[in-house]
Protein backbone atom coordinates (compact mmCIF):
# COMPACT_ATOMS: atom_id res chain seq x y z
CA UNK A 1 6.38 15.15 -8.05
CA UNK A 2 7.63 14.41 -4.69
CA UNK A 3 6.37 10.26 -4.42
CA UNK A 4 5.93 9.33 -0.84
CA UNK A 5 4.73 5.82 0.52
CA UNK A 6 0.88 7.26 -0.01
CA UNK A 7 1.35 8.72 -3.38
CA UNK A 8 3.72 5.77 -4.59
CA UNK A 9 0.79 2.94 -3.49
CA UNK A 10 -2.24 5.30 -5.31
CA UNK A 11 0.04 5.17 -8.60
CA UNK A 12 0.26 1.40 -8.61
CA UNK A 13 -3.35 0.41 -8.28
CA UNK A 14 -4.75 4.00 -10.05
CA UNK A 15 -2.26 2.78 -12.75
CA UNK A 16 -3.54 -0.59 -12.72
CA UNK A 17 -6.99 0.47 -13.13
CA UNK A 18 -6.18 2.78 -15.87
CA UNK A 19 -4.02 -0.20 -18.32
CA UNK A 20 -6.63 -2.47 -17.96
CA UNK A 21 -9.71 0.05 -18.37
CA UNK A 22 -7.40 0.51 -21.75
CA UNK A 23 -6.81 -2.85 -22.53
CA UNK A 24 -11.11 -3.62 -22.04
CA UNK A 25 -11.91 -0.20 -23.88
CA UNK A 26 -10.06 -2.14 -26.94
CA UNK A 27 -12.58 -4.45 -27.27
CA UNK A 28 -14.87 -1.51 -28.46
CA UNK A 29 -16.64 -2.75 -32.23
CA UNK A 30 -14.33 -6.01 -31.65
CA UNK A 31 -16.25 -7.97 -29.32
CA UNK A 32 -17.99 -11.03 -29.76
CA UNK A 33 -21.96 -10.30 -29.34
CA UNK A 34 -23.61 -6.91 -28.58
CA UNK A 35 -24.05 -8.12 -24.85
CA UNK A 36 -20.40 -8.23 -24.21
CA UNK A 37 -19.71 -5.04 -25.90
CA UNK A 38 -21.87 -3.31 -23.28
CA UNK A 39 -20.69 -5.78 -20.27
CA UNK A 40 -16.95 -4.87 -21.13
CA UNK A 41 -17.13 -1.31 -22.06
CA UNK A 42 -18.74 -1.17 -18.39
CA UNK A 43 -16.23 -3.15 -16.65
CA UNK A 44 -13.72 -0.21 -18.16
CA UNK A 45 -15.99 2.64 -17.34
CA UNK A 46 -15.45 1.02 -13.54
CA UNK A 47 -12.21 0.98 -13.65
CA UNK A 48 -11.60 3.96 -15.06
CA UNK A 49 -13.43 5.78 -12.47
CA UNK A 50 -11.42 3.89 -9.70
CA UNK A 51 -7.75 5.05 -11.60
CA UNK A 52 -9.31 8.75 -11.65
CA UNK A 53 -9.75 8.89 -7.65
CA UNK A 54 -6.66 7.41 -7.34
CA UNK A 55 -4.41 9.23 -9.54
CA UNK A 56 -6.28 12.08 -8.15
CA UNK A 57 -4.54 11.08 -5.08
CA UNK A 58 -1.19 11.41 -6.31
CA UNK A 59 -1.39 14.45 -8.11
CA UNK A 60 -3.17 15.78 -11.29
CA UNK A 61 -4.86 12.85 -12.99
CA UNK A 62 -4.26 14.12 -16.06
CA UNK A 63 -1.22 14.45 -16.58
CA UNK A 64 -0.65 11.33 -14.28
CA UNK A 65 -2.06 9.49 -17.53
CA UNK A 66 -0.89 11.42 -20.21
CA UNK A 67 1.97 13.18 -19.78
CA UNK A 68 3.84 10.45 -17.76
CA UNK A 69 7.08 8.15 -19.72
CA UNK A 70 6.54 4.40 -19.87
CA UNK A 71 9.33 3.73 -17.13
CA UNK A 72 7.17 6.07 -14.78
CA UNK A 73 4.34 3.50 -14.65
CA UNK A 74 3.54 1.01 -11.91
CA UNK A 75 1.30 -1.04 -12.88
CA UNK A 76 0.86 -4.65 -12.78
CA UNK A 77 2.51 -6.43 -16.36
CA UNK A 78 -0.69 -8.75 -16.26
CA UNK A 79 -3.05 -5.75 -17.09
CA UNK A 80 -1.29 -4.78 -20.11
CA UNK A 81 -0.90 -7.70 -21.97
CA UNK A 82 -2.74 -7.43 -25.30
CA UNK A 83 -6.53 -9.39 -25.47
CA UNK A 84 -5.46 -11.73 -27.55
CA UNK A 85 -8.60 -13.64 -28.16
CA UNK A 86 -12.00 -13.57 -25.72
CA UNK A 87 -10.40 -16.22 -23.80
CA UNK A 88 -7.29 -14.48 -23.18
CA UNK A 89 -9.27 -11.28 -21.84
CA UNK A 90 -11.20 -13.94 -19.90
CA UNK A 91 -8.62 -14.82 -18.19
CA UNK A 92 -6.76 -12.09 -17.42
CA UNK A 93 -9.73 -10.53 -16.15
CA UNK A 94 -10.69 -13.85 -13.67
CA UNK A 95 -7.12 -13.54 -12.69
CA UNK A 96 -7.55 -9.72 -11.84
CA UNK A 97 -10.67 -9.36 -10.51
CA UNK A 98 -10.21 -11.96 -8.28
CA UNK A 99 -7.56 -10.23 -6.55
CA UNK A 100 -9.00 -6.82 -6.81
CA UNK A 101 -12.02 -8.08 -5.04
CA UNK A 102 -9.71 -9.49 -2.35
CA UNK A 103 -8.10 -6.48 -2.18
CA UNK A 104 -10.36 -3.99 -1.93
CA UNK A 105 -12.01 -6.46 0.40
CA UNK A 106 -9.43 -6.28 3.22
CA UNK A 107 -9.05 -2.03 2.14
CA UNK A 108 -12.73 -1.53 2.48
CA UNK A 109 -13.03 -2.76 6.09
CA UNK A 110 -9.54 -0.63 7.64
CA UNK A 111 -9.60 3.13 7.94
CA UNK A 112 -7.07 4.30 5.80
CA UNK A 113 -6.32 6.59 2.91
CA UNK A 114 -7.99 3.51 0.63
CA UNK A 115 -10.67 3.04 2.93
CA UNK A 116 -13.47 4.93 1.11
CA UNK A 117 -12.76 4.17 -2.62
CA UNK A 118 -12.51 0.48 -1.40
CA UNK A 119 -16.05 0.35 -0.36
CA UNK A 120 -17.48 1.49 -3.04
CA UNK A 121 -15.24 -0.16 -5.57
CA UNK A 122 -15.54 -3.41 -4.14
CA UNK A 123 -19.37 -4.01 -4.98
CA UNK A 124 -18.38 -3.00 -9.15
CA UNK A 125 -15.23 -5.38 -8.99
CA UNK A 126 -18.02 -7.94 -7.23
CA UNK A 127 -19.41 -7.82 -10.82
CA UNK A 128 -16.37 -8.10 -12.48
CA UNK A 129 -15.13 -11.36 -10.69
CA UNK A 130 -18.37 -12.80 -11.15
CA UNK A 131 -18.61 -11.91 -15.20
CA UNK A 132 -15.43 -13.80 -15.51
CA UNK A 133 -16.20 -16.65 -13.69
CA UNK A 134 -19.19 -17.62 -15.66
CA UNK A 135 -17.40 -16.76 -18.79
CA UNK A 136 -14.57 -19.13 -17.59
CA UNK A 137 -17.31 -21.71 -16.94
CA UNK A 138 -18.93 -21.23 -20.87
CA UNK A 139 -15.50 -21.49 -22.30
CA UNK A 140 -14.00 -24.36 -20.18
CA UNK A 141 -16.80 -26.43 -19.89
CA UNK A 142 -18.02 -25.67 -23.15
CA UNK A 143 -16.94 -27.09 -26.80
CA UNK A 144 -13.09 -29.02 -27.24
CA UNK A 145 -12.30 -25.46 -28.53
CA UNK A 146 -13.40 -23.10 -25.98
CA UNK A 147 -11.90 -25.81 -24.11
CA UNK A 148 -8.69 -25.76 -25.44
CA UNK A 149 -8.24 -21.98 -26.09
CA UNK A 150 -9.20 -21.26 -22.43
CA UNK A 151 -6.74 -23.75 -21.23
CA UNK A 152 -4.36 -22.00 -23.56
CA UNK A 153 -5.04 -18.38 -22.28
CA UNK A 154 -4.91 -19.49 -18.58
CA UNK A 155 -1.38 -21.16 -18.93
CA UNK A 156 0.35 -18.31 -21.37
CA UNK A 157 -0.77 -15.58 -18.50
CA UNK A 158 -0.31 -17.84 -15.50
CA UNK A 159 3.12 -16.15 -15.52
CA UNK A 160 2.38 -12.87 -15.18
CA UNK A 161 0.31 -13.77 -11.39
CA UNK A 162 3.05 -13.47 -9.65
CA UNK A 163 3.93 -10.00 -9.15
CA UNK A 164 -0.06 -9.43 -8.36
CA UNK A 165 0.32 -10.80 -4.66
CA UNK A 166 3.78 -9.19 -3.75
CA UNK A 167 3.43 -6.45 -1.26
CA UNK A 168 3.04 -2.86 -2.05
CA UNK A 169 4.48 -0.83 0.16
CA UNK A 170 1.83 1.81 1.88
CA UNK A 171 -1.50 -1.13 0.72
CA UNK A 172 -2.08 -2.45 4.80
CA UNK A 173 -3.19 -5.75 3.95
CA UNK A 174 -2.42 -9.38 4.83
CA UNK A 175 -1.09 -10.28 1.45
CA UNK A 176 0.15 -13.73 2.48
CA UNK A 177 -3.82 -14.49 3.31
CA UNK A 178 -4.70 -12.83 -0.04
CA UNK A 179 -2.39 -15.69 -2.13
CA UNK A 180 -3.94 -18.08 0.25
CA UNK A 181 -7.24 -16.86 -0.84
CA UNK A 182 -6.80 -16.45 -4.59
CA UNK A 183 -5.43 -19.24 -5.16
CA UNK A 184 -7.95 -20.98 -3.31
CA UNK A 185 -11.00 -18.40 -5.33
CA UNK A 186 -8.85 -19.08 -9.08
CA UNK A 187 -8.30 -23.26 -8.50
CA UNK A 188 -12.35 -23.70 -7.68
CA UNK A 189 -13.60 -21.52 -10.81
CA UNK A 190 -11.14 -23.59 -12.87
CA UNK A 191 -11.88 -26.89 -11.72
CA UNK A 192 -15.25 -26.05 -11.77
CA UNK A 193 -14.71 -25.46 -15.85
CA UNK A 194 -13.03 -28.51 -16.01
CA UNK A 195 -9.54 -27.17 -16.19
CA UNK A 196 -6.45 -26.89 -14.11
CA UNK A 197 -4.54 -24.70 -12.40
CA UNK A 198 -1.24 -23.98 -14.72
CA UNK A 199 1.53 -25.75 -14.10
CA UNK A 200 4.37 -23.88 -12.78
CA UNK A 201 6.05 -22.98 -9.10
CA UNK A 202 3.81 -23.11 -6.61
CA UNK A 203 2.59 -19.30 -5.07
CA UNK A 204 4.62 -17.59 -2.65
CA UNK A 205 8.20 -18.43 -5.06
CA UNK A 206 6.46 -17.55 -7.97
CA UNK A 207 7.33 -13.65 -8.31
CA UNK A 208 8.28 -13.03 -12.04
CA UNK A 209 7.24 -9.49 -13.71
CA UNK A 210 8.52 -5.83 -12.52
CA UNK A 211 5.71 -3.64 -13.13
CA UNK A 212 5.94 -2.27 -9.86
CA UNK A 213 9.63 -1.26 -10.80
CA UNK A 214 8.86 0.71 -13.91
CA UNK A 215 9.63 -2.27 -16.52
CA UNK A 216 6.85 -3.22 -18.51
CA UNK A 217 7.13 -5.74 -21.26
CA UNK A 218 7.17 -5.13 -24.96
CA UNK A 219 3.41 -4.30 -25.93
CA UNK A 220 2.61 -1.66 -23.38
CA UNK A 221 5.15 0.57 -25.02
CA UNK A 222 2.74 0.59 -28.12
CA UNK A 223 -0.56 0.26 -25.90
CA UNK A 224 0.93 3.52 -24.08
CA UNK A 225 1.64 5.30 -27.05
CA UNK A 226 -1.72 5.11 -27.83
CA UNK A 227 -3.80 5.69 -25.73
CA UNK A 228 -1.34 9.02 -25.22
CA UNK A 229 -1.21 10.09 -28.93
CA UNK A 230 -4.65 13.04 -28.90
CA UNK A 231 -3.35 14.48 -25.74
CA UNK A 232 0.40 14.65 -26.47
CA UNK A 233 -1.22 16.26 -30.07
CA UNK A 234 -3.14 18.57 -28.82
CA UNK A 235 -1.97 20.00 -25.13
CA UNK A 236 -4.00 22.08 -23.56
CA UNK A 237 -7.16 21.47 -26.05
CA UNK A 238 -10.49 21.52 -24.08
CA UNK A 239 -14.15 20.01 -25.43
């Protein structure tokens, strides 16, 4: 596959998509109450639309998903990490959805390649953002342990924000106003649940995890393997 600036952008946020649409579809017989079953599997059926018009930007979705070695992927480290508990898929998505909204945001109103999947995706990840922000609110401002274990989830993957607001090369937007604004979005929705923002170096220094680059950390090798295995099985098989 010859990658070029276009093709090499689609793969990072179609492969960002797909991880986390992954990651959500997990949560399948797992979660919580019956209303979050439906509210997640939904938030995975969105993004797993948005990865398929992506990919299908880059060349055959398909095998794009399937076919394609761990080391091949771009995506984000934050949307593979493992749920953990609710919290921890809590905040991972807050952290996520926030800037996906942003994102898409500043995609949605250009003309480029982006331009059209932006608009529409930017009213689903609308929903997103705001399903994690009152979840963050239950948790945080809830009982001493919601409390804690929210506080707990939003430090351990505070890490992992970094690499979300570095630029990716062929995405026109103003990525120093999207920090700016996430940071801004994140901080009220966690004050607001009566936490605080993780300690750590402050946003524009902070750039730890290589996604991007092809290295992905310890649990997305299993995660990959998978959500690969009935393909890889079966090549070739049709329903």
């Amino acid at each position: 596959m010859t990658v070029t600036v276009h093709t090499a952008a689609a793969l990072a946020l179609g492969d960002d998509a797909l991880v986390l649409s992954h990651r959500l579809g997990e949560w399948a017989g797992h979660a919580p109450v019956l209303e979050e079953e439906v509210a997640l599997a939904n938030i995975a059926l969105d993004l797993l639309g948005q990865a398929r018009v992506l990919l299908s930007m880059a060349g055959d979705e398909d095998e794009l998903a399937y076919l394609r070695e761990e080391r091949a992927f771009r995506n984000l480290q934050l949307v593979e990490q493992p749920n953990g508990d609710f919290a921890h898929t809590i905040a991972r998505q807050l952290y996520f959805s926030t800037y996906q909204r942003l994102l898409y945001g500043q995609l949605a109103a250009g003309s480029g390649e982006f331009a059209g999947l932006a608009a529409k995706a930017v009213k689903e990840v609308a929903y997103h953002q705001d399903h994690a922000e009152q979840w963050t609110l239950r948790l945080g401002d809830g009982t001493e342990v919601s409390h804690e274990r929210m506080r707990q989830a939003c430090g351990a993957l505070w890490r992992f924000t970094g690499e979300m607001l570095q630029p990716v090369e062929g995405v026109d937007v103003d990525w120093d106003g999207m920090k700016s604004a996430w940071l801004e979005s994140v901080g009220d929705v966690l004050r607001r649940a009566t936490l605080e923002l993780p300690e750590g170096p402050q946003y524009g220094a902070w750039t730890a995890g290589a996604g991007r680059q092809g290295l992905h950390t310890e649990p997305f090798g299993r995660m990959l393997a998978e959500m690969q295995h009935l393909h890889r099985s079966h090549p070739g098989a049709s329903w």
